[in-house]
PDB file of N, CA and C in Angstrom:
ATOM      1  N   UNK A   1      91.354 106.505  94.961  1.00  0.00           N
ATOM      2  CA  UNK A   1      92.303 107.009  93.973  1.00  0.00           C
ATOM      3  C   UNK A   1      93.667 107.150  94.644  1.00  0.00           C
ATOM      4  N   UNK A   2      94.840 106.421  94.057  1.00  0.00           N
ATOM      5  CA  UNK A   2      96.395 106.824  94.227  1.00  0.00           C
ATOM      6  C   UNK A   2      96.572 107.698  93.410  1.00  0.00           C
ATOM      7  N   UNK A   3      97.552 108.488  94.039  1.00  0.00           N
ATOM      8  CA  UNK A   3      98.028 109.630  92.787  1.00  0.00           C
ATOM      9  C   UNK A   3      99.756 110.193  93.728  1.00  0.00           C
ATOM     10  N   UNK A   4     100.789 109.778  92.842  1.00  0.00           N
ATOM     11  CA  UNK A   4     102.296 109.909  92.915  1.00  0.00           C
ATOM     12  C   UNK A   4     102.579 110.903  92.629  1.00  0.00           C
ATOM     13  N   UNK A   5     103.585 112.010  92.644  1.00  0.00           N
ATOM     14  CA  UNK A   5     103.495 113.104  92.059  1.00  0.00           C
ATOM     15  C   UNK A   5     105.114 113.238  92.169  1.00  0.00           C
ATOM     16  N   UNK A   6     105.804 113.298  90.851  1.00  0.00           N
ATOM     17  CA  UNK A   6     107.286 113.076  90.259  1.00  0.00           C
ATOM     18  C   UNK A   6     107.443 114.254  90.216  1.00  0.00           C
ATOM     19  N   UNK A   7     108.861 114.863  90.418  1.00  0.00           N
ATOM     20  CA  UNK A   7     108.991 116.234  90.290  1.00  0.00           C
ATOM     21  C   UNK A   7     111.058 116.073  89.501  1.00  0.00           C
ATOM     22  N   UNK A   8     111.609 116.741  88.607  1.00  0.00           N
ATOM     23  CA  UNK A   8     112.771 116.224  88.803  1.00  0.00           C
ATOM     24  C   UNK A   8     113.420 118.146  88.849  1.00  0.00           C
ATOM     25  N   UNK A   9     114.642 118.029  89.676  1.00  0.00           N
ATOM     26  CA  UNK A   9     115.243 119.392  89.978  1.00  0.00           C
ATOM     27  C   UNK A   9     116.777 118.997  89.917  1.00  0.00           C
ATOM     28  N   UNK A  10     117.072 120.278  89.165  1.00  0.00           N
ATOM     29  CA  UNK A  10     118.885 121.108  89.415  1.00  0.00           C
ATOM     30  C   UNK A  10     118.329 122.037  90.038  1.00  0.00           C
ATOM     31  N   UNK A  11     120.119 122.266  90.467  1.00  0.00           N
ATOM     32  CA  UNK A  11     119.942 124.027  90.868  1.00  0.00           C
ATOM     33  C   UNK A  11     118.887 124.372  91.693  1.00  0.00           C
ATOM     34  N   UNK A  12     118.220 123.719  92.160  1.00  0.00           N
ATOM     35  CA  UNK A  12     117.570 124.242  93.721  1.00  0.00           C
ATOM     36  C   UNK A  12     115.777 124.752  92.411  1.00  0.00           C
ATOM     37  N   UNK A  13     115.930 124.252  91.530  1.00  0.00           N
ATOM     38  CA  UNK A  13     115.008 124.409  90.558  1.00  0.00           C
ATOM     39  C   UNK A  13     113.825 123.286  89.856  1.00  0.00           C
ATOM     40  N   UNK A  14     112.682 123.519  89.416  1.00  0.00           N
ATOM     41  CA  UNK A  14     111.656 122.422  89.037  1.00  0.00           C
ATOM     42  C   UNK A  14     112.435 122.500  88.074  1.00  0.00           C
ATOM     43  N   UNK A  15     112.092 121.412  87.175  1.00  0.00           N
ATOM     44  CA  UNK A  15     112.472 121.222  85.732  1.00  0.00           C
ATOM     45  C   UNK A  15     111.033 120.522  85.163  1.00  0.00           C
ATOM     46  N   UNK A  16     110.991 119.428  85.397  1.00  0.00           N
ATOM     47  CA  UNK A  16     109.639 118.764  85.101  1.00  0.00           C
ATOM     48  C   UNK A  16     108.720 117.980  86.208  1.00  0.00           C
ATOM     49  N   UNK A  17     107.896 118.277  86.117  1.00  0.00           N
ATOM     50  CA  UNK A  17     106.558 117.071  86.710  1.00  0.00           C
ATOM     51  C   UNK A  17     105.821 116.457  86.270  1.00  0.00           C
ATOM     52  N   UNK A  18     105.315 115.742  87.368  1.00  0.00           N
ATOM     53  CA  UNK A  18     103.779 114.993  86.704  1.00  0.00           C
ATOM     54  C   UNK A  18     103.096 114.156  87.656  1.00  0.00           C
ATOM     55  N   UNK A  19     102.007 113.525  87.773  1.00  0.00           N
ATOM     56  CA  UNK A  19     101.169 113.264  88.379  1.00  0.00           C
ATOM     57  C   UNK A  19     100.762 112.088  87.972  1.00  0.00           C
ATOM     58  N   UNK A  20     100.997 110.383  88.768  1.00  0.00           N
ATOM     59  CA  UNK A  20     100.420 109.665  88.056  1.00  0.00           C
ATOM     60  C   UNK A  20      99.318 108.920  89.133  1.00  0.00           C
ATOM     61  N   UNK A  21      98.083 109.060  88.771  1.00  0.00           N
ATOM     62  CA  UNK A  21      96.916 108.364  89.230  1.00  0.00           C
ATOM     63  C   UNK A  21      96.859 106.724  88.639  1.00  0.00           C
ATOM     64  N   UNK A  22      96.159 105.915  89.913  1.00  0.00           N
ATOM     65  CA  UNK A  22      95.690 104.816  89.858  1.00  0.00           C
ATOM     66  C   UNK A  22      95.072 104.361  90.570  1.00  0.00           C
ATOM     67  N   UNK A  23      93.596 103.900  89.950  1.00  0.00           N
ATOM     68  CA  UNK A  23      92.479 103.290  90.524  1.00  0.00           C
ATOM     69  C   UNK A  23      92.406 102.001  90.441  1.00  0.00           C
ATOM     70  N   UNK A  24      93.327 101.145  90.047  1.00  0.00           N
ATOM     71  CA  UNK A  24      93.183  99.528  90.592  1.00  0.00           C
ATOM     72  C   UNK A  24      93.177  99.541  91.784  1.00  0.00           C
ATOM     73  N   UNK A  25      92.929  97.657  91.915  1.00  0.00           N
ATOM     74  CA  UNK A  25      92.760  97.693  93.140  1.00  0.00           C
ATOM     75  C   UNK A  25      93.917  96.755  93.992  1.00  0.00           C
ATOM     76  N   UNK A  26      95.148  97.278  93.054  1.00  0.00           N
ATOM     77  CA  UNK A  26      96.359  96.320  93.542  1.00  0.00           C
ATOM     78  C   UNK A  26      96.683  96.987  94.994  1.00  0.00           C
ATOM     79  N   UNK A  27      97.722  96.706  95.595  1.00  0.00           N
ATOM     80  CA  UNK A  27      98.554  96.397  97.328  1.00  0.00           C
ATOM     81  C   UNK A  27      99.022  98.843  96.642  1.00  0.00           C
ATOM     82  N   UNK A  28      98.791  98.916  98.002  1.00  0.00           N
ATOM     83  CA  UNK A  28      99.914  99.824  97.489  1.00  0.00           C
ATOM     84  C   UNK A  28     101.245  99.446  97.212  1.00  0.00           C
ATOM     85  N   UNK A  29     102.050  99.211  97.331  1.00  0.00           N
ATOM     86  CA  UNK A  29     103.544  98.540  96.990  1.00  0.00           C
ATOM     87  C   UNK A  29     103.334  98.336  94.902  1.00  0.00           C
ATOM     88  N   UNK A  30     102.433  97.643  94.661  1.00  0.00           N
ATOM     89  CA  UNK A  30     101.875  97.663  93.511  1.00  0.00           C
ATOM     90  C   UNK A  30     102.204  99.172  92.488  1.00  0.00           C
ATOM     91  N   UNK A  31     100.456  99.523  93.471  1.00  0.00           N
ATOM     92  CA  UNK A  31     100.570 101.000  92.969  1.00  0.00           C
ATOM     93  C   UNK A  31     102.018 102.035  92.924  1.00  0.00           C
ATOM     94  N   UNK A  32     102.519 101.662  93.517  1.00  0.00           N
ATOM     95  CA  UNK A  32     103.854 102.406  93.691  1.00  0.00           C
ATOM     96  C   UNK A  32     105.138 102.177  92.567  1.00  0.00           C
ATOM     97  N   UNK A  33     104.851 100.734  92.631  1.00  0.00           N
ATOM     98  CA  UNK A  33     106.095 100.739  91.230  1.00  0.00           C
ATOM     99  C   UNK A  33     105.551 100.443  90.176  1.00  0.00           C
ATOM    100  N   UNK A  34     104.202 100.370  89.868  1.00  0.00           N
ATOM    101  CA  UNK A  34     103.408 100.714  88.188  1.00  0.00           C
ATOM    102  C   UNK A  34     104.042 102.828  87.942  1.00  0.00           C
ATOM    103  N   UNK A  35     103.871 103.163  89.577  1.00  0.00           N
ATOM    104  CA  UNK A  35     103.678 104.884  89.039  1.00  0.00           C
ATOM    105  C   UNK A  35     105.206 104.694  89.013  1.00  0.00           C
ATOM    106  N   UNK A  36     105.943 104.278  89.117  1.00  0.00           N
ATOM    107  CA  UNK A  36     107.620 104.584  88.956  1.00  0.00           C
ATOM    108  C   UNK A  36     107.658 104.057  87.747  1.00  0.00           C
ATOM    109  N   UNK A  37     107.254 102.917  87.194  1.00  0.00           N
ATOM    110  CA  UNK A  37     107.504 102.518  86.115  1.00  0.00           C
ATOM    111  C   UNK A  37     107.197 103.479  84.680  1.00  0.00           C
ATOM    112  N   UNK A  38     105.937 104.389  85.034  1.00  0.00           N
ATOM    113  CA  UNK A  38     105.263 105.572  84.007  1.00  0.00           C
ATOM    114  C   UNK A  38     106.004 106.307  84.293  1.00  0.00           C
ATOM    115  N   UNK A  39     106.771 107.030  85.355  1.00  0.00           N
ATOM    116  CA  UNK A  39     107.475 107.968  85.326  1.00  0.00           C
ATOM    117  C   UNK A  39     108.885 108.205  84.418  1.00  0.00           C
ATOM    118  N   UNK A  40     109.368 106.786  85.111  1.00  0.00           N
ATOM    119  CA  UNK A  40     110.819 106.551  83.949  1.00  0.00           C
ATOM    120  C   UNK A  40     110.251 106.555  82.672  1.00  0.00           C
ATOM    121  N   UNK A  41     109.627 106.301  82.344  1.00  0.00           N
ATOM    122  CA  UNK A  41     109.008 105.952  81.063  1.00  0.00           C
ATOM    123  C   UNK A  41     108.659 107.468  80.204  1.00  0.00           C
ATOM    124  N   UNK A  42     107.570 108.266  81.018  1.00  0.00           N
ATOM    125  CA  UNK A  42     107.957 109.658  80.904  1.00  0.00           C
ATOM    126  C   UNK A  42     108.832 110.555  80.997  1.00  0.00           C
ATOM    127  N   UNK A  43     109.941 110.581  81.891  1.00  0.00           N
ATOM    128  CA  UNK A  43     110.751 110.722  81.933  1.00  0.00           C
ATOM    129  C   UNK A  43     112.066 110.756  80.893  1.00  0.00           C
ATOM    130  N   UNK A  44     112.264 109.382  80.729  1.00  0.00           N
ATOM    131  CA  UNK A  44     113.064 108.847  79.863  1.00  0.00           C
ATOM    132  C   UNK A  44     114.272 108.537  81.067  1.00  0.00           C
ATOM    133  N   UNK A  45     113.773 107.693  81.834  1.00  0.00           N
ATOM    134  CA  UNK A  45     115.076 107.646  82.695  1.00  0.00           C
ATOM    135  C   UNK A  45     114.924 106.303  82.978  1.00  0.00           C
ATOM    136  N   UNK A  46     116.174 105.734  83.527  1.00  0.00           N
ATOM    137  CA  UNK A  46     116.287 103.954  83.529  1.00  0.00           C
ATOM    138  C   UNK A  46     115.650 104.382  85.243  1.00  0.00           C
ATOM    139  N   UNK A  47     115.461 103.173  85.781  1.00  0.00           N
ATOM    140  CA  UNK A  47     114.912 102.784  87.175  1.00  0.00           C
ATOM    141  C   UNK A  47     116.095 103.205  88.042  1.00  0.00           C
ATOM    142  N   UNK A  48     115.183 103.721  89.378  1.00  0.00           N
ATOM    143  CA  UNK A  48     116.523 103.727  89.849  1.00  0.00           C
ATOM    144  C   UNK A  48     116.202 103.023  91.349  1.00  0.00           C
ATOM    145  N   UNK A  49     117.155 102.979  91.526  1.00  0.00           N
ATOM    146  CA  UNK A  49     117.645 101.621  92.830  1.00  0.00           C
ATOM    147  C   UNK A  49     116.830 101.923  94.109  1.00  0.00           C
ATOM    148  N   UNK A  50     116.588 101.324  95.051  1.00  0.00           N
ATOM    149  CA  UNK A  50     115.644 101.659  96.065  1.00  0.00           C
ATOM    150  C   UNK A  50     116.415 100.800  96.864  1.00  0.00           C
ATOM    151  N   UNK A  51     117.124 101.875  97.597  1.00  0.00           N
ATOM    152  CA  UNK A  51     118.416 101.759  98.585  1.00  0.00           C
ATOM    153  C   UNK A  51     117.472 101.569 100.066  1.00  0.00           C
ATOM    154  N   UNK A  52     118.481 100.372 100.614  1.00  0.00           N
ATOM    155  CA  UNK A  52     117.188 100.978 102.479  1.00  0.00           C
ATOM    156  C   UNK A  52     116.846 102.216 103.284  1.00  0.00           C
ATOM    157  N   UNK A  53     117.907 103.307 102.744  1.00  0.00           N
ATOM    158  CA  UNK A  53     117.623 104.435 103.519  1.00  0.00           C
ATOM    159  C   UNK A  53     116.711 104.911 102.436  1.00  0.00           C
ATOM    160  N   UNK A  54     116.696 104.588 101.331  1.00  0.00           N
ATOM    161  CA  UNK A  54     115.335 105.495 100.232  1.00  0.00           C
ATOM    162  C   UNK A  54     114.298 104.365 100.852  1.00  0.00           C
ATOM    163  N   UNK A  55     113.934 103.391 101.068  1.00  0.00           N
ATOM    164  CA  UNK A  55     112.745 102.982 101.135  1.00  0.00           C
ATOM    165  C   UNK A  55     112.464 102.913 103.037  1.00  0.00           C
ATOM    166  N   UNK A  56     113.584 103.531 103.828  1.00  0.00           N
ATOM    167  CA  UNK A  56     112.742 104.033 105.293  1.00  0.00           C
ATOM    168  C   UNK A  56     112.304 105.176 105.074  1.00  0.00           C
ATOM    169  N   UNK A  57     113.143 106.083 104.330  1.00  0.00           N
ATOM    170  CA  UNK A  57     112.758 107.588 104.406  1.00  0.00           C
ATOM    171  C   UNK A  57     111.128 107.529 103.564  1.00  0.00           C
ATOM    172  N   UNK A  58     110.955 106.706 102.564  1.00  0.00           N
ATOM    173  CA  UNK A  58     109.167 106.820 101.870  1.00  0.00           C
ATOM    174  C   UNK A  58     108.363 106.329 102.730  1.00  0.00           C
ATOM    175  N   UNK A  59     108.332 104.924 103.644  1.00  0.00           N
ATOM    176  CA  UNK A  59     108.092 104.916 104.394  1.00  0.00           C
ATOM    177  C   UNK A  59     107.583 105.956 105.804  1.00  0.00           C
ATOM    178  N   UNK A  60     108.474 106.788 106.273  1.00  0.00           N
ATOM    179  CA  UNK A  60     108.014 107.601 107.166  1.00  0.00           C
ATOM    180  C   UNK A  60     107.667 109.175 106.653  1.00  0.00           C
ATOM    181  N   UNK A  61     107.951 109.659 105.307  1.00  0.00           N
ATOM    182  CA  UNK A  61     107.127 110.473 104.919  1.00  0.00           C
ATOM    183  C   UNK A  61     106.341 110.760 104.104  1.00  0.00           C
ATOM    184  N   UNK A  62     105.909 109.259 102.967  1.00  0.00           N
ATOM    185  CA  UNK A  62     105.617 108.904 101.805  1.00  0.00           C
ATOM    186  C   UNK A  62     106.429 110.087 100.953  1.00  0.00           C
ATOM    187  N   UNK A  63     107.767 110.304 100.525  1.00  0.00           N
ATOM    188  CA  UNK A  63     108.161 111.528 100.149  1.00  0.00           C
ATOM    189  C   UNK A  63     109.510 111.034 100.648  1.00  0.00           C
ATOM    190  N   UNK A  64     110.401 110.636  99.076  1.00  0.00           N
ATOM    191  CA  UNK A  64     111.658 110.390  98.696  1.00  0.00           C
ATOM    192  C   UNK A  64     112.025 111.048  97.628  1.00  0.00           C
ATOM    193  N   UNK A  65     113.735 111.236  98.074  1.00  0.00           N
ATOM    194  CA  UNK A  65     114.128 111.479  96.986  1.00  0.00           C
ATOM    195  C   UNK A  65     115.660 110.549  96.374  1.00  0.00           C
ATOM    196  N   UNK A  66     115.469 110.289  94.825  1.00  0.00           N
ATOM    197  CA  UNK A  66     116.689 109.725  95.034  1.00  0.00           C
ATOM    198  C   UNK A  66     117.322 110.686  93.727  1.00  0.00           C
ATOM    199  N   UNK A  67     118.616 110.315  94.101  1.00  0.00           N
ATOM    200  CA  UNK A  67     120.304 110.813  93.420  1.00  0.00           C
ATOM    201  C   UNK A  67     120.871 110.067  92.655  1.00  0.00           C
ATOM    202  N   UNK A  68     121.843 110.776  92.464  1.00  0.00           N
ATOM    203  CA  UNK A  68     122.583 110.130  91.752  1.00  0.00           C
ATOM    204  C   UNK A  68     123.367 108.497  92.246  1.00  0.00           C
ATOM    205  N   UNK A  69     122.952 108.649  93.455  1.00  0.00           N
ATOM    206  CA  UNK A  69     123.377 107.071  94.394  1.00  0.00           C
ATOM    207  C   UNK A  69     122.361 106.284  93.674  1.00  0.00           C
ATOM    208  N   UNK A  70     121.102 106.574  93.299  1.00  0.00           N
ATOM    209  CA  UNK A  70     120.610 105.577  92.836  1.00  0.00           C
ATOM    210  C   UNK A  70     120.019 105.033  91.539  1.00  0.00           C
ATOM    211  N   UNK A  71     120.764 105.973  90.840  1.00  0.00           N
ATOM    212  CA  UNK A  71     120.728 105.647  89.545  1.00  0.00           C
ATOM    213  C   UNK A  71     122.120 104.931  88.864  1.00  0.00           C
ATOM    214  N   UNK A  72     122.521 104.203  88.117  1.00  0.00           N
ATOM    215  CA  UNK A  72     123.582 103.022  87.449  1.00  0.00           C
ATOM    216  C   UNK A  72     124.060 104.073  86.470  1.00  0.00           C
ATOM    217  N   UNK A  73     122.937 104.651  85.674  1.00  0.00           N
ATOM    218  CA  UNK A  73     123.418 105.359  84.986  1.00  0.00           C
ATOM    219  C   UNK A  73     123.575 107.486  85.222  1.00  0.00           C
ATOM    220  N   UNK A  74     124.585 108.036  84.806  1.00  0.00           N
ATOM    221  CA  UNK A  74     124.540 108.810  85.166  1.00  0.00           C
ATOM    222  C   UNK A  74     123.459 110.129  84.565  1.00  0.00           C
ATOM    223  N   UNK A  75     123.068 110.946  85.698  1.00  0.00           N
ATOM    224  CA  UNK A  75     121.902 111.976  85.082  1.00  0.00           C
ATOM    225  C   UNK A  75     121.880 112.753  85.095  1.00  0.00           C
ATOM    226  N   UNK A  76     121.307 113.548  84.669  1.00  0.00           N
ATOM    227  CA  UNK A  76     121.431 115.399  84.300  1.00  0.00           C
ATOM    228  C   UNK A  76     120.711 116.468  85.379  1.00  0.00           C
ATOM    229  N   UNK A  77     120.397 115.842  86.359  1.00  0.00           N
ATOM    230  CA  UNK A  77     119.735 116.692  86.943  1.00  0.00           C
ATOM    231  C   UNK A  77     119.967 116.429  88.883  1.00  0.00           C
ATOM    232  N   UNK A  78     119.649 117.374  89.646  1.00  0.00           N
ATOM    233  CA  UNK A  78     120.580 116.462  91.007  1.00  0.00           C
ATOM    234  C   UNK A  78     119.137 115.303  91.394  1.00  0.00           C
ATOM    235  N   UNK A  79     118.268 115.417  91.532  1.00  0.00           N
ATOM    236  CA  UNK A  79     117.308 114.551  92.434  1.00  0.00           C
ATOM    237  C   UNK A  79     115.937 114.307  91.761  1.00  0.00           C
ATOM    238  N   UNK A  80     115.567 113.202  91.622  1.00  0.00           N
ATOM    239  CA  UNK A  80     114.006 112.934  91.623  1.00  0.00           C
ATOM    240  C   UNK A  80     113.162 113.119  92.838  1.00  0.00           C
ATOM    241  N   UNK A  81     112.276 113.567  93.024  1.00  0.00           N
ATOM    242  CA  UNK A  81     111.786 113.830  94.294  1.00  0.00           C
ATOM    243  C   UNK A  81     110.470 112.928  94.069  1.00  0.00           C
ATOM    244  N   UNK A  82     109.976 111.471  94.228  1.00  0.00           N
ATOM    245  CA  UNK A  82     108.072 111.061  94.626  1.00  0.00           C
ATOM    246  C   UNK A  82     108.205 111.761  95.732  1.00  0.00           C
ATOM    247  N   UNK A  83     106.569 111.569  95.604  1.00  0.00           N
ATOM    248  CA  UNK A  83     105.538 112.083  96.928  1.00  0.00           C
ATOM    249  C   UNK A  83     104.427 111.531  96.733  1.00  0.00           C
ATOM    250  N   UNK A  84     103.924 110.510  97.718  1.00  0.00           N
ATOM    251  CA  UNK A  84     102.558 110.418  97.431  1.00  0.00           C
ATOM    252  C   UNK A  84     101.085 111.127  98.012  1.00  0.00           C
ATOM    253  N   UNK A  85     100.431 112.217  97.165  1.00  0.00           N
ATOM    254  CA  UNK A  85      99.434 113.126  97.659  1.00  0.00           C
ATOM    255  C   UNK A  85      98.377 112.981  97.824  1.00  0.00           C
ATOM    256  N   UNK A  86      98.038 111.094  97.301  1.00  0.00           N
ATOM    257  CA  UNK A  86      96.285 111.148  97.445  1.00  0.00           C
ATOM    258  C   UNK A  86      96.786 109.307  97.409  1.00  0.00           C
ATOM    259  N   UNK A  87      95.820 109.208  98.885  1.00  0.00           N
ATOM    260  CA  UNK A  87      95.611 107.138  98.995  1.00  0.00           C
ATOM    261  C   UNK A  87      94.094 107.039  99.106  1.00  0.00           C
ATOM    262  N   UNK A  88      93.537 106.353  98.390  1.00  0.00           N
ATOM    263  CA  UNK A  88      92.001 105.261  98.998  1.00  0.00           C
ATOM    264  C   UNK A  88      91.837 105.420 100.647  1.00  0.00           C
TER     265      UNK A  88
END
């Protein structure tokens, strides 16, 4: 079981979460942008950019966050925070 866990914050504050599990048996890389893809989707937020310092920093702590740097469009809140809490 994969399982991503979206969190979005202002103000040093939660606002919303969620948790998205997946038991295929795709690459992680896969698993990773199906659960980004449900998130925006839940969310209601366009994709946002996966800059090289956002994809060393997930890399060395599975646990990014991105800003307003990486979103096109502008958003209401300061940061999305993934984390991934559960791998196969």
């Amino acid at each position: 079981m994969f399982r991503l866990w979206a969190k979005i914050f202002k103000d040093n504050r939660q606002l919303r979460d969620t948790v998205i599990c997946d038991d295929s048996q795709d690459s992680r890389t896969h698993k990773i942008f199906h659960a980004m893809d449900e998130i925006v989707y839940q969310f209601d937020l366009g994709k946002p950019i996966w800059l090289d310092s956002t994809v060393q920093e997930f890399k060395r702590h599975d646990k990014v966050r991105f800003t307003q740097d990486n979103f096109i469009e502008t958003i209401d809140f300061d940061y999305l925070e993934i984390h991934v809490i559960e791998e196969d």
